[in-house]
PDB file of N, CA and C in Angstrom:
ATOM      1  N   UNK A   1      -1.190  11.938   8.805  1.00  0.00           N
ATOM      2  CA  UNK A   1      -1.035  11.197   7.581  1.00  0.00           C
ATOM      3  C   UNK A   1      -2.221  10.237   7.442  1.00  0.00           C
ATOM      4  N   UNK A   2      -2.918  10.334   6.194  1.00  0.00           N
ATOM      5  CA  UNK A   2      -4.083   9.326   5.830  1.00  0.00           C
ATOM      6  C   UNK A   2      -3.199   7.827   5.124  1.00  0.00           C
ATOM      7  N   UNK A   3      -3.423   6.889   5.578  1.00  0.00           N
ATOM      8  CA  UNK A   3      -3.542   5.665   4.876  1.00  0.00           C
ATOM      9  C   UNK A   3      -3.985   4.622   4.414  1.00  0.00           C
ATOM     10  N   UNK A   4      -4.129   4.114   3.377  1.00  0.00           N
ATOM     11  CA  UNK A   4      -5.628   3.063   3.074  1.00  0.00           C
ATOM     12  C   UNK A   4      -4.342   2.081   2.542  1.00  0.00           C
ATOM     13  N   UNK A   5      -5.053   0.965   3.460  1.00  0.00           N
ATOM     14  CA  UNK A   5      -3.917  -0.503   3.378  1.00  0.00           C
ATOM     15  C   UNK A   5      -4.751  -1.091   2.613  1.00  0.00           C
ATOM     16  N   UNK A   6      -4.253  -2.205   1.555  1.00  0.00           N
ATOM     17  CA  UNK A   6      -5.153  -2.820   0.783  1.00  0.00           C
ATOM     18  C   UNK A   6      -4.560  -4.523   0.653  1.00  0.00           C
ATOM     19  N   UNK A   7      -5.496  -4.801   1.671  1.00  0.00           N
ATOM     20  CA  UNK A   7      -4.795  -6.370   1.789  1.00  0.00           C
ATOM     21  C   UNK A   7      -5.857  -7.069   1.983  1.00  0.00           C
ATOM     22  N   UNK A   8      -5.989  -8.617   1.747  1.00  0.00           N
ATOM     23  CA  UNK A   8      -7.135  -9.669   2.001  1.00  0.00           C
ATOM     24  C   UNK A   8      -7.014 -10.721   3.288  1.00  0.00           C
ATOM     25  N   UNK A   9      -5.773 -10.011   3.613  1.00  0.00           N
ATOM     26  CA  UNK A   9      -5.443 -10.520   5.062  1.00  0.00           C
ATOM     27  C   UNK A   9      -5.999  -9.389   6.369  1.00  0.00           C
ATOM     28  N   UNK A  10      -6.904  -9.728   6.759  1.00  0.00           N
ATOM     29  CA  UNK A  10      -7.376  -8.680   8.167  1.00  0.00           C
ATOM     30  C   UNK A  10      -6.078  -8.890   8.942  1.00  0.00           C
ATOM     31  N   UNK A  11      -5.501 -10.052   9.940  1.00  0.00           N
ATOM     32  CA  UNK A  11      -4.600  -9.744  10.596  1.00  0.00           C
ATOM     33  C   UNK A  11      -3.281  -8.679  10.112  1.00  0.00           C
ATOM     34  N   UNK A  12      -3.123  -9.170   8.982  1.00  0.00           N
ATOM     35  CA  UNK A  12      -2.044  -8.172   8.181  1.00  0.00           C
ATOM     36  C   UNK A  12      -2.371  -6.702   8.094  1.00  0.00           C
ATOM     37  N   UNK A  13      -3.833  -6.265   8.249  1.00  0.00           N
ATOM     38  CA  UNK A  13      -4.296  -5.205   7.959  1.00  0.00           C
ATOM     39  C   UNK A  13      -4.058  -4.535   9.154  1.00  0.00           C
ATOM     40  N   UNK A  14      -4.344  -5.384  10.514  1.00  0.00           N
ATOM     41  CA  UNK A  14      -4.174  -4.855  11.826  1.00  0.00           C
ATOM     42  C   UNK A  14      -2.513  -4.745  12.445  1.00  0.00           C
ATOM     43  N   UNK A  15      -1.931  -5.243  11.554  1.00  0.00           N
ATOM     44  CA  UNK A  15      -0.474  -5.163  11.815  1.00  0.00           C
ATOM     45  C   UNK A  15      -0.180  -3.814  11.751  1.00  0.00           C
ATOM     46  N   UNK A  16       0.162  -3.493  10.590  1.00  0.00           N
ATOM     47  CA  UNK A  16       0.279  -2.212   9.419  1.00  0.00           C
ATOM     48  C   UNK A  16      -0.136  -1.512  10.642  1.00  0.00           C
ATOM     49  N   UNK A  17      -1.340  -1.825  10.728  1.00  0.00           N
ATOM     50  CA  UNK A  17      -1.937  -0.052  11.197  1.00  0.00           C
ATOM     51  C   UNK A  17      -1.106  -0.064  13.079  1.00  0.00           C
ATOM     52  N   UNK A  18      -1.233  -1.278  13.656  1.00  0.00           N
ATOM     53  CA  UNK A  18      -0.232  -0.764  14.247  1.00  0.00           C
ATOM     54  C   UNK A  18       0.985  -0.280  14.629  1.00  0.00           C
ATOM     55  N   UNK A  19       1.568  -0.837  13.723  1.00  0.00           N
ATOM     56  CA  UNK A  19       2.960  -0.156  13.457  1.00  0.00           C
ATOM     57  C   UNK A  19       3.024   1.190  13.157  1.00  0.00           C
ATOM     58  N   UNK A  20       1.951   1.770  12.683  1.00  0.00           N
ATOM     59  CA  UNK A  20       2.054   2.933  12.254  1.00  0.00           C
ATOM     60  C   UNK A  20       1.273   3.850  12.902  1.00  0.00           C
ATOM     61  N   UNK A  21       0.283   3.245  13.813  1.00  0.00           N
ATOM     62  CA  UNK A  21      -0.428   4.371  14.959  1.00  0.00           C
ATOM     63  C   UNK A  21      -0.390   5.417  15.122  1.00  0.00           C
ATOM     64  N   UNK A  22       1.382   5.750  15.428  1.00  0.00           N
ATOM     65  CA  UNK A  22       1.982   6.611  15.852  1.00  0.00           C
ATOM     66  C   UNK A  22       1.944   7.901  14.722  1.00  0.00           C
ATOM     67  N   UNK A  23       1.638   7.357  13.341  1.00  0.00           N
ATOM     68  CA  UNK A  23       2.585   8.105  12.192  1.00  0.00           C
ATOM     69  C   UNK A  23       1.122   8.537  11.372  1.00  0.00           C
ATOM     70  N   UNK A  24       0.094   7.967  11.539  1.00  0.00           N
ATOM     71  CA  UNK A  24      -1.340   7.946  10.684  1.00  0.00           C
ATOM     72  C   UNK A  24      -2.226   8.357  11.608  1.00  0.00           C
ATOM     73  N   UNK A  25      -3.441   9.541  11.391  1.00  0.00           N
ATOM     74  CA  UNK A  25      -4.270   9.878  12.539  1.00  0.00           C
ATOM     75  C   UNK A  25      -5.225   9.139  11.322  1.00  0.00           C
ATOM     76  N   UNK A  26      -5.289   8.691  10.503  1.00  0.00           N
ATOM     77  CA  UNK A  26      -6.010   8.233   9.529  1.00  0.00           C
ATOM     78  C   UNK A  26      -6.097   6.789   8.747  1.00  0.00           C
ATOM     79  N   UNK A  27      -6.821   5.393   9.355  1.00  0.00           N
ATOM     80  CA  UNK A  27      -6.637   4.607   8.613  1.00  0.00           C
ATOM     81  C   UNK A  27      -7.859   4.460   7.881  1.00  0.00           C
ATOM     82  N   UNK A  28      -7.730   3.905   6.451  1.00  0.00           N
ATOM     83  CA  UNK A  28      -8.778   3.197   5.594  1.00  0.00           C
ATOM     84  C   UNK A  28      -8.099   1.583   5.252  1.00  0.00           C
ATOM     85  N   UNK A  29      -9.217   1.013   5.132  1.00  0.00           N
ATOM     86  CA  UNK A  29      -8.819  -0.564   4.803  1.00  0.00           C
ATOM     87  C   UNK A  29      -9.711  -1.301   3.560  1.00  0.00           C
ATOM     88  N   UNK A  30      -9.049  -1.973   2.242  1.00  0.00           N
ATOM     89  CA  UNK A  30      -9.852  -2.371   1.842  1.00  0.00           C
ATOM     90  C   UNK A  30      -9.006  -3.866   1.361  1.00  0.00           C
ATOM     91  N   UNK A  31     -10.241  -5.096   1.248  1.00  0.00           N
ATOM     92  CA  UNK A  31      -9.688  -6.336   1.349  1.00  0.00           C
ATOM     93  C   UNK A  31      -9.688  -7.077  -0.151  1.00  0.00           C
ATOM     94  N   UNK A  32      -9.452  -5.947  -1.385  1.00  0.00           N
ATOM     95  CA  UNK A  32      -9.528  -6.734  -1.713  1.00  0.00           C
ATOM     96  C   UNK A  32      -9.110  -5.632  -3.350  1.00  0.00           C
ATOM     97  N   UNK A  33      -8.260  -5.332  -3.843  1.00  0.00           N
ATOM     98  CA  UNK A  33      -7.664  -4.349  -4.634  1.00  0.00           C
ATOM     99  C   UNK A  33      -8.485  -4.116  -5.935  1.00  0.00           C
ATOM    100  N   UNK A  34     -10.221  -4.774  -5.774  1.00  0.00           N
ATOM    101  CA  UNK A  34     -11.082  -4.256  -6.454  1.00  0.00           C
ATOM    102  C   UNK A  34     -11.987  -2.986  -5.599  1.00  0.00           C
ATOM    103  N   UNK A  35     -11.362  -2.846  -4.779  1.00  0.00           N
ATOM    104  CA  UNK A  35     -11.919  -1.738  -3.816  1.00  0.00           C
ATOM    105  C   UNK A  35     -10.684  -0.767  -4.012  1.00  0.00           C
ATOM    106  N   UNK A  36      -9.688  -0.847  -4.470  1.00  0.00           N
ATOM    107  CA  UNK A  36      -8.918   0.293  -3.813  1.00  0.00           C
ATOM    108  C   UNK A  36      -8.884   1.515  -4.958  1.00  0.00           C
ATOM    109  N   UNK A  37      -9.191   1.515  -5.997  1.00  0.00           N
ATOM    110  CA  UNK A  37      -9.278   2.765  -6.498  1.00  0.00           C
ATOM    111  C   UNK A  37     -10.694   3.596  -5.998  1.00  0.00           C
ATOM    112  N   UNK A  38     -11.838   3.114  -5.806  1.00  0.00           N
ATOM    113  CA  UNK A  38     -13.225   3.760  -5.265  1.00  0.00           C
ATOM    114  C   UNK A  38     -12.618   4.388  -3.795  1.00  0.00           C
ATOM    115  N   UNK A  39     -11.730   3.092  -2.941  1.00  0.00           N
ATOM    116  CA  UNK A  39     -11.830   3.737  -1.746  1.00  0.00           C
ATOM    117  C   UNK A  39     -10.278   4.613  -1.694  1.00  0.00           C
ATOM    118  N   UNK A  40      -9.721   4.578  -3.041  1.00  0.00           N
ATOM    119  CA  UNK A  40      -8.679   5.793  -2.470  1.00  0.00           C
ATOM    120  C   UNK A  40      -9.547   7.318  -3.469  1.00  0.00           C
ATOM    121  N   UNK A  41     -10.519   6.945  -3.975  1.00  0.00           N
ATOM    122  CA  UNK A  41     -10.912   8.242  -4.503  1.00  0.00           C
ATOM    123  C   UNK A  41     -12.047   9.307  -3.409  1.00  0.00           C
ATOM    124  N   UNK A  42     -12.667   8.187  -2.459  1.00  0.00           N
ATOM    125  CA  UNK A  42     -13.107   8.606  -1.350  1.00  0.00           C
ATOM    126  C   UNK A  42     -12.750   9.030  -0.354  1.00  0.00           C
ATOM    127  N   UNK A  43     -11.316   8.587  -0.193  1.00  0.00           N
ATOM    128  CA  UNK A  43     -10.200   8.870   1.045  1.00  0.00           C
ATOM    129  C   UNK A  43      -9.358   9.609   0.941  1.00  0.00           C
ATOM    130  N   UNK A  44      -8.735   9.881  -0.470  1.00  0.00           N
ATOM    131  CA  UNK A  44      -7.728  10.579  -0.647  1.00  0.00           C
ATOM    132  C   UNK A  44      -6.394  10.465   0.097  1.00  0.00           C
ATOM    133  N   UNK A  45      -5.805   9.213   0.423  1.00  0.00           N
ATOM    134  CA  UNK A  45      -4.968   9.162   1.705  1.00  0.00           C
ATOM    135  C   UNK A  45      -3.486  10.126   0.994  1.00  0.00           C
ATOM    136  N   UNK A  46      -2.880   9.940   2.302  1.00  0.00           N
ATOM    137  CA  UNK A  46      -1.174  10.364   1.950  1.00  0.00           C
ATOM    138  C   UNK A  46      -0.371   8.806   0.552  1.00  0.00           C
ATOM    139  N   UNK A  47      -0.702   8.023   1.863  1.00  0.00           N
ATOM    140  CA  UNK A  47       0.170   6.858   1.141  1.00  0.00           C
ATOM    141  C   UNK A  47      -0.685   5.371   1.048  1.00  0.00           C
ATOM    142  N   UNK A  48      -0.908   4.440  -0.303  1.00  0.00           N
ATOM    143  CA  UNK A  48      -1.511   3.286  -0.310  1.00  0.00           C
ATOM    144  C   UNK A  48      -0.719   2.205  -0.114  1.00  0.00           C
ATOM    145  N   UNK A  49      -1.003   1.811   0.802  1.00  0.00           N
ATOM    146  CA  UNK A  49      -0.081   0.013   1.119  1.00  0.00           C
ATOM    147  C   UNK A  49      -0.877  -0.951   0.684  1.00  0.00           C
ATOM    148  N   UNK A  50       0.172  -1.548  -0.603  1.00  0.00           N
ATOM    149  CA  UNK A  50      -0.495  -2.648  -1.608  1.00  0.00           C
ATOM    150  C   UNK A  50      -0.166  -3.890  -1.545  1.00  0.00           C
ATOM    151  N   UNK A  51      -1.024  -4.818  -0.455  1.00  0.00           N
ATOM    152  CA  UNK A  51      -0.190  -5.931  -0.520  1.00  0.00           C
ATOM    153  C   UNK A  51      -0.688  -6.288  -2.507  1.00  0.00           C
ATOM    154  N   UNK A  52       0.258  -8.145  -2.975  1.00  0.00           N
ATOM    155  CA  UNK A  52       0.396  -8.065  -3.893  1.00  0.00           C
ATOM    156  C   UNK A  52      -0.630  -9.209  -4.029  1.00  0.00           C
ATOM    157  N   UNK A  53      -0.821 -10.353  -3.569  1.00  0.00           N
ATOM    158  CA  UNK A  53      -1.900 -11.148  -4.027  1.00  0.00           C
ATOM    159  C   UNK A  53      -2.998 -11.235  -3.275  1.00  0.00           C
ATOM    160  N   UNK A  54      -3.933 -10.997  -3.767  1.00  0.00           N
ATOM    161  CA  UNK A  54      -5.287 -10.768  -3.291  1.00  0.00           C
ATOM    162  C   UNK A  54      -6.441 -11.762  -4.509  1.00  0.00           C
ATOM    163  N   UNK A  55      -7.461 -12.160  -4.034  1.00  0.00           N
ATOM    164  CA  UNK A  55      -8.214 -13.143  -4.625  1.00  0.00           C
ATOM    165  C   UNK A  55      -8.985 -12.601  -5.875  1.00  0.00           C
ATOM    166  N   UNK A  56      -9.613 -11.601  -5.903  1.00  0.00           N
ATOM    167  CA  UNK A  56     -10.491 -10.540  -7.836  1.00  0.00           C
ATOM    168  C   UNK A  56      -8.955  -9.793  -8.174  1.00  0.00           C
ATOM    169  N   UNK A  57      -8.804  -8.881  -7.361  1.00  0.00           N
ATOM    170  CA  UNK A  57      -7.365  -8.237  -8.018  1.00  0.00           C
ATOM    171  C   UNK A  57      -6.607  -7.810  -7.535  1.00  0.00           C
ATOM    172  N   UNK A  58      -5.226  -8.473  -7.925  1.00  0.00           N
ATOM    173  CA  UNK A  58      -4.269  -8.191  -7.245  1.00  0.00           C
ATOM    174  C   UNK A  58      -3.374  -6.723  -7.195  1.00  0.00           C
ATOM    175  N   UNK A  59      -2.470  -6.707  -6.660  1.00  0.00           N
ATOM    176  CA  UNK A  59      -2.186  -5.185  -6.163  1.00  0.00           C
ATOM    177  C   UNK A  59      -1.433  -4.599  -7.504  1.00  0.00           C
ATOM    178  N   UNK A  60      -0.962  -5.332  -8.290  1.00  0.00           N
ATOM    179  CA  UNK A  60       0.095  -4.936  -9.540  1.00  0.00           C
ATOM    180  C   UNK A  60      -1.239  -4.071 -10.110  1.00  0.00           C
ATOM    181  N   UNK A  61      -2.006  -4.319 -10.519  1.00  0.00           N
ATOM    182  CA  UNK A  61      -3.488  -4.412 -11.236  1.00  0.00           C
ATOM    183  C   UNK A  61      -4.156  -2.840 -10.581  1.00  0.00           C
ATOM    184  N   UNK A  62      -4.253  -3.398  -9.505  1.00  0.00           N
ATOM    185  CA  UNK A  62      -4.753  -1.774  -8.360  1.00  0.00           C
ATOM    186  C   UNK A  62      -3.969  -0.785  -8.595  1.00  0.00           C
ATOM    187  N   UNK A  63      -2.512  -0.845  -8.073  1.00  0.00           N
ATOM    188  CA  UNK A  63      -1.467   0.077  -8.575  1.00  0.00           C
ATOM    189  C   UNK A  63      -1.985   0.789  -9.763  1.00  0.00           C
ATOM    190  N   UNK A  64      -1.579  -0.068 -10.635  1.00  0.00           N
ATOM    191  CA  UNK A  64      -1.879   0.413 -12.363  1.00  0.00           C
ATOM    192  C   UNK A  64      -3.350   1.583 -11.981  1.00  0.00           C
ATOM    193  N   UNK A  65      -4.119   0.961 -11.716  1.00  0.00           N
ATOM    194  CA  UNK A  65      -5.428   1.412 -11.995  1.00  0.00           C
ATOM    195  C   UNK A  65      -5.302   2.503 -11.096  1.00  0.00           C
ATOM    196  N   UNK A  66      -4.875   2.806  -9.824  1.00  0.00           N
ATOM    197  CA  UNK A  66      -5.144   4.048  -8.916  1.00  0.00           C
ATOM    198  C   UNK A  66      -4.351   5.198  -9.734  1.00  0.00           C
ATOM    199  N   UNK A  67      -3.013   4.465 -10.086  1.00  0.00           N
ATOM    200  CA  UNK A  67      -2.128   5.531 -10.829  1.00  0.00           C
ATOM    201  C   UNK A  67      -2.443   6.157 -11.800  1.00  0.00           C
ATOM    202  N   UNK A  68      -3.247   5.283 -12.572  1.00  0.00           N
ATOM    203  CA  UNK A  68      -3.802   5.894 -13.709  1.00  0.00           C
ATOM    204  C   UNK A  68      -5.177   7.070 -13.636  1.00  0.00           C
ATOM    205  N   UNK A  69      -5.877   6.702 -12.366  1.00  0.00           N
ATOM    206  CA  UNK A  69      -6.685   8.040 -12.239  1.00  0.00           C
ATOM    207  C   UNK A  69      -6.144   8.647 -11.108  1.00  0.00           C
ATOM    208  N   UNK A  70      -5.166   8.279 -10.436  1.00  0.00           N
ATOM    209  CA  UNK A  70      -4.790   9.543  -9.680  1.00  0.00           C
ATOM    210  C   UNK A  70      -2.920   9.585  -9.737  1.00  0.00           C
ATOM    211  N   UNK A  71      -2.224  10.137 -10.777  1.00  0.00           N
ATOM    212  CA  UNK A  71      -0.793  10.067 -11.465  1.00  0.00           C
ATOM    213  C   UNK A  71      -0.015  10.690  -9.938  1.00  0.00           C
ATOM    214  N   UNK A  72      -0.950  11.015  -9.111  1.00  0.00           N
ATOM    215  CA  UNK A  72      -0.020  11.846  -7.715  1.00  0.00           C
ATOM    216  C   UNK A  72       0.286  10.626  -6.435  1.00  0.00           C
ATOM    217  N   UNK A  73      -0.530   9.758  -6.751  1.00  0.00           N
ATOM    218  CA  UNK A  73      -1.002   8.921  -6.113  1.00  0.00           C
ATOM    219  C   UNK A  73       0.656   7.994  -5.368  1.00  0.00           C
ATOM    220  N   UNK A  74       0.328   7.884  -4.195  1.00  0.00           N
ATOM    221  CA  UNK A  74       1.623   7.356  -3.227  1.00  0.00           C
ATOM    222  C   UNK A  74       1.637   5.961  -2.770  1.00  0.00           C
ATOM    223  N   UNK A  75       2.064   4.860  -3.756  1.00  0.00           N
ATOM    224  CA  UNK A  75       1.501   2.983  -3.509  1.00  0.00           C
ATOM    225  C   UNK A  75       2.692   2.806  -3.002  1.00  0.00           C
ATOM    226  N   UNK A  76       2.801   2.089  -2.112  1.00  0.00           N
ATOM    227  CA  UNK A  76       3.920   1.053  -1.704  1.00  0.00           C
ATOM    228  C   UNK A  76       3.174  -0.065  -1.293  1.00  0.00           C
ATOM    229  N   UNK A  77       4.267  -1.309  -2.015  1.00  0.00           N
ATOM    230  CA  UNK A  77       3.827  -2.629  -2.024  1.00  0.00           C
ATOM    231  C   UNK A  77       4.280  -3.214  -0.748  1.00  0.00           C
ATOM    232  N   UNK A  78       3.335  -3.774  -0.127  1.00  0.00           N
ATOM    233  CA  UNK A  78       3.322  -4.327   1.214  1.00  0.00           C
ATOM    234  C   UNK A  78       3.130  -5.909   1.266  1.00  0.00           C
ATOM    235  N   UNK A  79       4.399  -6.678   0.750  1.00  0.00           N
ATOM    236  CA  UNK A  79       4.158  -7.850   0.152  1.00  0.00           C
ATOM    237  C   UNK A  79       5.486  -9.321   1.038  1.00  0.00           C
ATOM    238  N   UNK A  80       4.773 -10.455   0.942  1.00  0.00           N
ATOM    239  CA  UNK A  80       5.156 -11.647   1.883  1.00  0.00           C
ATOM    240  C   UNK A  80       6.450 -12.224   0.792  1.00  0.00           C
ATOM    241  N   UNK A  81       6.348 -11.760  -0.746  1.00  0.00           N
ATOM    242  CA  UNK A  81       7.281 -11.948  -1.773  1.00  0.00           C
ATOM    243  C   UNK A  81       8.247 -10.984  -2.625  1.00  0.00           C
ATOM    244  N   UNK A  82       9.798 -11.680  -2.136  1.00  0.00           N
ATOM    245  CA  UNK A  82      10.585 -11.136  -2.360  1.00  0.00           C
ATOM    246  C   UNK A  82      11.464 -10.862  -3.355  1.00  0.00           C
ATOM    247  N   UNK A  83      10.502 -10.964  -4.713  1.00  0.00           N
ATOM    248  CA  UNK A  83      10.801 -11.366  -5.662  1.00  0.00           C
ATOM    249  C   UNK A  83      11.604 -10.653  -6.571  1.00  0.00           C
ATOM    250  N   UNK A  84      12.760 -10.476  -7.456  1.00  0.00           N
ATOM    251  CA  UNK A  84      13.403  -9.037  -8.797  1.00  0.00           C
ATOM    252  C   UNK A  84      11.969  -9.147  -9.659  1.00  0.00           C
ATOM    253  N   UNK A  85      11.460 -10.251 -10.333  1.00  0.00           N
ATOM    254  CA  UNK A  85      10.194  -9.347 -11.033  1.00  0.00           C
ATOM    255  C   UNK A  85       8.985  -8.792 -10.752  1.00  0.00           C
ATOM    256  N   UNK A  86       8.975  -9.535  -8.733  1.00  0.00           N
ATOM    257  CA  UNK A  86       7.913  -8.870  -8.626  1.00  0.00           C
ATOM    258  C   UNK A  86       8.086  -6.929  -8.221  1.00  0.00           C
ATOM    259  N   UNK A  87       9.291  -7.277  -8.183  1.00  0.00           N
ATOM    260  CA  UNK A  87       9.613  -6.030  -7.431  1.00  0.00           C
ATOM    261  C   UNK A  87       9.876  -5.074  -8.621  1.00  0.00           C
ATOM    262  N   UNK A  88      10.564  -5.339 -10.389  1.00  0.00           N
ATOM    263  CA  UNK A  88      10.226  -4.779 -11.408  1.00  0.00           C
ATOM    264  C   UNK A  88       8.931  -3.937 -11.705  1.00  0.00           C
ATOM    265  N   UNK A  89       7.790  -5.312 -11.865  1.00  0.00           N
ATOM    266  CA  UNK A  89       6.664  -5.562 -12.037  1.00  0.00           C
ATOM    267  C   UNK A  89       6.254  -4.100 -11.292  1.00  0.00           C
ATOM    268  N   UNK A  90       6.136  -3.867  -9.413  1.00  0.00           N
ATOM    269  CA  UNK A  90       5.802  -3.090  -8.429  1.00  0.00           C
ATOM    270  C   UNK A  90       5.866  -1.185  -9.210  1.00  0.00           C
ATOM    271  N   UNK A  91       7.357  -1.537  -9.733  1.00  0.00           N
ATOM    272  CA  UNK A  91       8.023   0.203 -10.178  1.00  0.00           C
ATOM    273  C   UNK A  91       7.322   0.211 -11.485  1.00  0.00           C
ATOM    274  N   UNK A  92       7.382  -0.787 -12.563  1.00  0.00           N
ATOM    275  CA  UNK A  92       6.371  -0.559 -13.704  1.00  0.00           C
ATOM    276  C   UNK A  92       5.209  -0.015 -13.593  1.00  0.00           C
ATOM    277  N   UNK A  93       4.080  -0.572 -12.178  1.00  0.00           N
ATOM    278  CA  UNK A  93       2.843  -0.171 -12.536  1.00  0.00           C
ATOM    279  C   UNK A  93       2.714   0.802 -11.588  1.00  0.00           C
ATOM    280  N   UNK A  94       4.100   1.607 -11.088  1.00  0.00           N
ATOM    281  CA  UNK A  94       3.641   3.207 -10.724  1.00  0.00           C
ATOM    282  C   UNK A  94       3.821   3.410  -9.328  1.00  0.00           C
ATOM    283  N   UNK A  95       4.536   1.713  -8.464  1.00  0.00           N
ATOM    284  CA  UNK A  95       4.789   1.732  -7.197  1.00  0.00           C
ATOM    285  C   UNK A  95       5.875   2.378  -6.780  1.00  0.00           C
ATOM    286  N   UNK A  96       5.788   3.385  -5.337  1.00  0.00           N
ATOM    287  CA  UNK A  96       7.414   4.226  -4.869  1.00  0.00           C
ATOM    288  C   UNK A  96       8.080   3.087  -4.006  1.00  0.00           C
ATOM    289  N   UNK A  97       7.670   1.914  -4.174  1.00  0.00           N
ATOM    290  CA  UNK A  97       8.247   1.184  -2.580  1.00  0.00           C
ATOM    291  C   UNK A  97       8.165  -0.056  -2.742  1.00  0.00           C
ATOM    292  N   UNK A  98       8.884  -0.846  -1.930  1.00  0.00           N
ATOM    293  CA  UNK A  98       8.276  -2.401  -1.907  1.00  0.00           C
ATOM    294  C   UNK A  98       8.684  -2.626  -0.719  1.00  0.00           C
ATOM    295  N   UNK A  99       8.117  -3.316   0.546  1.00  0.00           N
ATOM    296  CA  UNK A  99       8.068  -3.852   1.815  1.00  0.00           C
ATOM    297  C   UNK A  99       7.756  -4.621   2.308  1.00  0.00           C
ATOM    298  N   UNK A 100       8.720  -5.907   3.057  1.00  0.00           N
ATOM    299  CA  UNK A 100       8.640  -7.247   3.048  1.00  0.00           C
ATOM    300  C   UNK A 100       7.223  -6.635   4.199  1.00  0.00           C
ATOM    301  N   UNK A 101       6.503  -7.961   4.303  1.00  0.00           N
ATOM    302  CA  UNK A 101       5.590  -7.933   5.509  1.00  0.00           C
ATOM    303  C   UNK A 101       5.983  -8.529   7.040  1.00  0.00           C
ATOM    304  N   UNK A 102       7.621  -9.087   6.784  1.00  0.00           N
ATOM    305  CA  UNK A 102       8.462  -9.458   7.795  1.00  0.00           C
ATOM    306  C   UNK A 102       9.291  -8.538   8.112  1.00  0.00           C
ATOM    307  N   UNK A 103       8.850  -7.558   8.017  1.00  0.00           N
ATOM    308  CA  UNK A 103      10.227  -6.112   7.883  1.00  0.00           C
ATOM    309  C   UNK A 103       8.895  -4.937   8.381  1.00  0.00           C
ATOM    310  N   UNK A 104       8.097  -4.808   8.824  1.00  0.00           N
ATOM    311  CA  UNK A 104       7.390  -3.775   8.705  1.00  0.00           C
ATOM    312  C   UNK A 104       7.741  -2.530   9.589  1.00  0.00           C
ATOM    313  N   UNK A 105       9.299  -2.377  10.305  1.00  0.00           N
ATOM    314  CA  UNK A 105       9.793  -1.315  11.243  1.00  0.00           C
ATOM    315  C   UNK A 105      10.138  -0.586   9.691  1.00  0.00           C
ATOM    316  N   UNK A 106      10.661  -1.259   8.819  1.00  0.00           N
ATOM    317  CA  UNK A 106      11.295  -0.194   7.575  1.00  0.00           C
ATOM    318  C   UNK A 106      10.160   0.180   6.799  1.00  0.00           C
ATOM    319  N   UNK A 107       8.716  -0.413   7.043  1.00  0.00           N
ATOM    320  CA  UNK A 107       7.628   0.464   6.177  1.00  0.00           C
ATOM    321  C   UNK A 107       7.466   2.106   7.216  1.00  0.00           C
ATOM    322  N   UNK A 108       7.489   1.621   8.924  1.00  0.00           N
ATOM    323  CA  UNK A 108       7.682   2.966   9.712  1.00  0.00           C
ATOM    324  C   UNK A 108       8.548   3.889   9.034  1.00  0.00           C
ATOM    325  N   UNK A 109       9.725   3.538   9.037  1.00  0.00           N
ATOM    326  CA  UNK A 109      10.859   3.858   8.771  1.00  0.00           C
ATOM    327  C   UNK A 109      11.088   5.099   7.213  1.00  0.00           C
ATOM    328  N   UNK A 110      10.606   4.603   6.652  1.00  0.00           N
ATOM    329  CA  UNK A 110      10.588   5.187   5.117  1.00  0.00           C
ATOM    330  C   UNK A 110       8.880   6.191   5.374  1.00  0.00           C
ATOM    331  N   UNK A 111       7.870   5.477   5.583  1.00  0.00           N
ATOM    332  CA  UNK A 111       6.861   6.815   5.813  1.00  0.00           C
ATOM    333  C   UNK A 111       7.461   7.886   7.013  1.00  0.00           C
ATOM    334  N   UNK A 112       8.390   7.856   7.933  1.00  0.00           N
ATOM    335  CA  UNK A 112       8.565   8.818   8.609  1.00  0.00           C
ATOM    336  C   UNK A 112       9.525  10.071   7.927  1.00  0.00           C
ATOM    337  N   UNK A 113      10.357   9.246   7.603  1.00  0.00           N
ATOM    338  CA  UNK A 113      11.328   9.537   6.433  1.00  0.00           C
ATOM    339  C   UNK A 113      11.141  10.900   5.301  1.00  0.00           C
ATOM    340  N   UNK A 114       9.285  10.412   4.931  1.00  0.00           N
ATOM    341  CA  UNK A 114       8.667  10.895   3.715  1.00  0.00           C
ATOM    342  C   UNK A 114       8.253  12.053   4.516  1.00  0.00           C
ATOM    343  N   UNK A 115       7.197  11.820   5.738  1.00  0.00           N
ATOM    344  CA  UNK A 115       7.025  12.548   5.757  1.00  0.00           C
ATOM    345  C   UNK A 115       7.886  14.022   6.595  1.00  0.00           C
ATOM    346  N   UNK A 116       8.996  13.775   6.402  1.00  0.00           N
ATOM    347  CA  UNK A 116      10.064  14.991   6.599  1.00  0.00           C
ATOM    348  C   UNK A 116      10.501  15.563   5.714  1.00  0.00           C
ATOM    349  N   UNK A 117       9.975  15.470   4.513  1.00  0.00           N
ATOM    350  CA  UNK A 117      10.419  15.574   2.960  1.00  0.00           C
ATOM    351  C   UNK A 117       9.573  15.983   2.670  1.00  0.00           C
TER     352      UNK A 117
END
């Protein structure tokens, strides 16, 4: 499984990917969700982990924009806020997921899930 995490937090970035070691022979990382449509068109991953606030653009924004040039495209929001509109907001602009960043056994959990499906 390819994955490109898109967060402005490096430690957060190194979390993710370990949790998921096991499940990804493939990581990409970009810090900052004005990178993540270039680097998911270069990467092509399985699944994009979007955290939601980031400093040029945030992940609602990225979402939108990856979805819109790639409609196949697999975002789950990888976010510190637990919010009903942010989590509206997440499914509006084309997200399959939302995942606390204090919970990250159920981001394992649901990509293993997927990929048995």
């Amino acid at each position: 499984m390819k994955v490109l995490t898109v967060d402005d937090n490096e430690q957060a970035r190194q979390m993710i990917k370990h949790y998921l070691r096991e499940l990804s022979d493939e990581f990409r990382e970009c810090a900052d969700g004005a990178e993540a449509v270039s680097a998911y068109a270069e990467f092509t991953p399985d699944w994009v982990l979007m955290d939601w606030e980031m400093k040029q653009v945030n992940g609602l924004v990225a979402t939108r924009d990856i979805i819109a040039d790639f409609p196949d495209a697999k975002v789950l929001m990888v976010t510190n806020y637990d919010e009903k509109d942010l989590r509206q907001a997440a499914r509006d602009a084309g997200g399959r997921g939302f995942v606390l960043k204090d919970d990250l056994l159920s981001l394992r959990s649901l990509l293993m899930e997927a990929q048995t499906h």
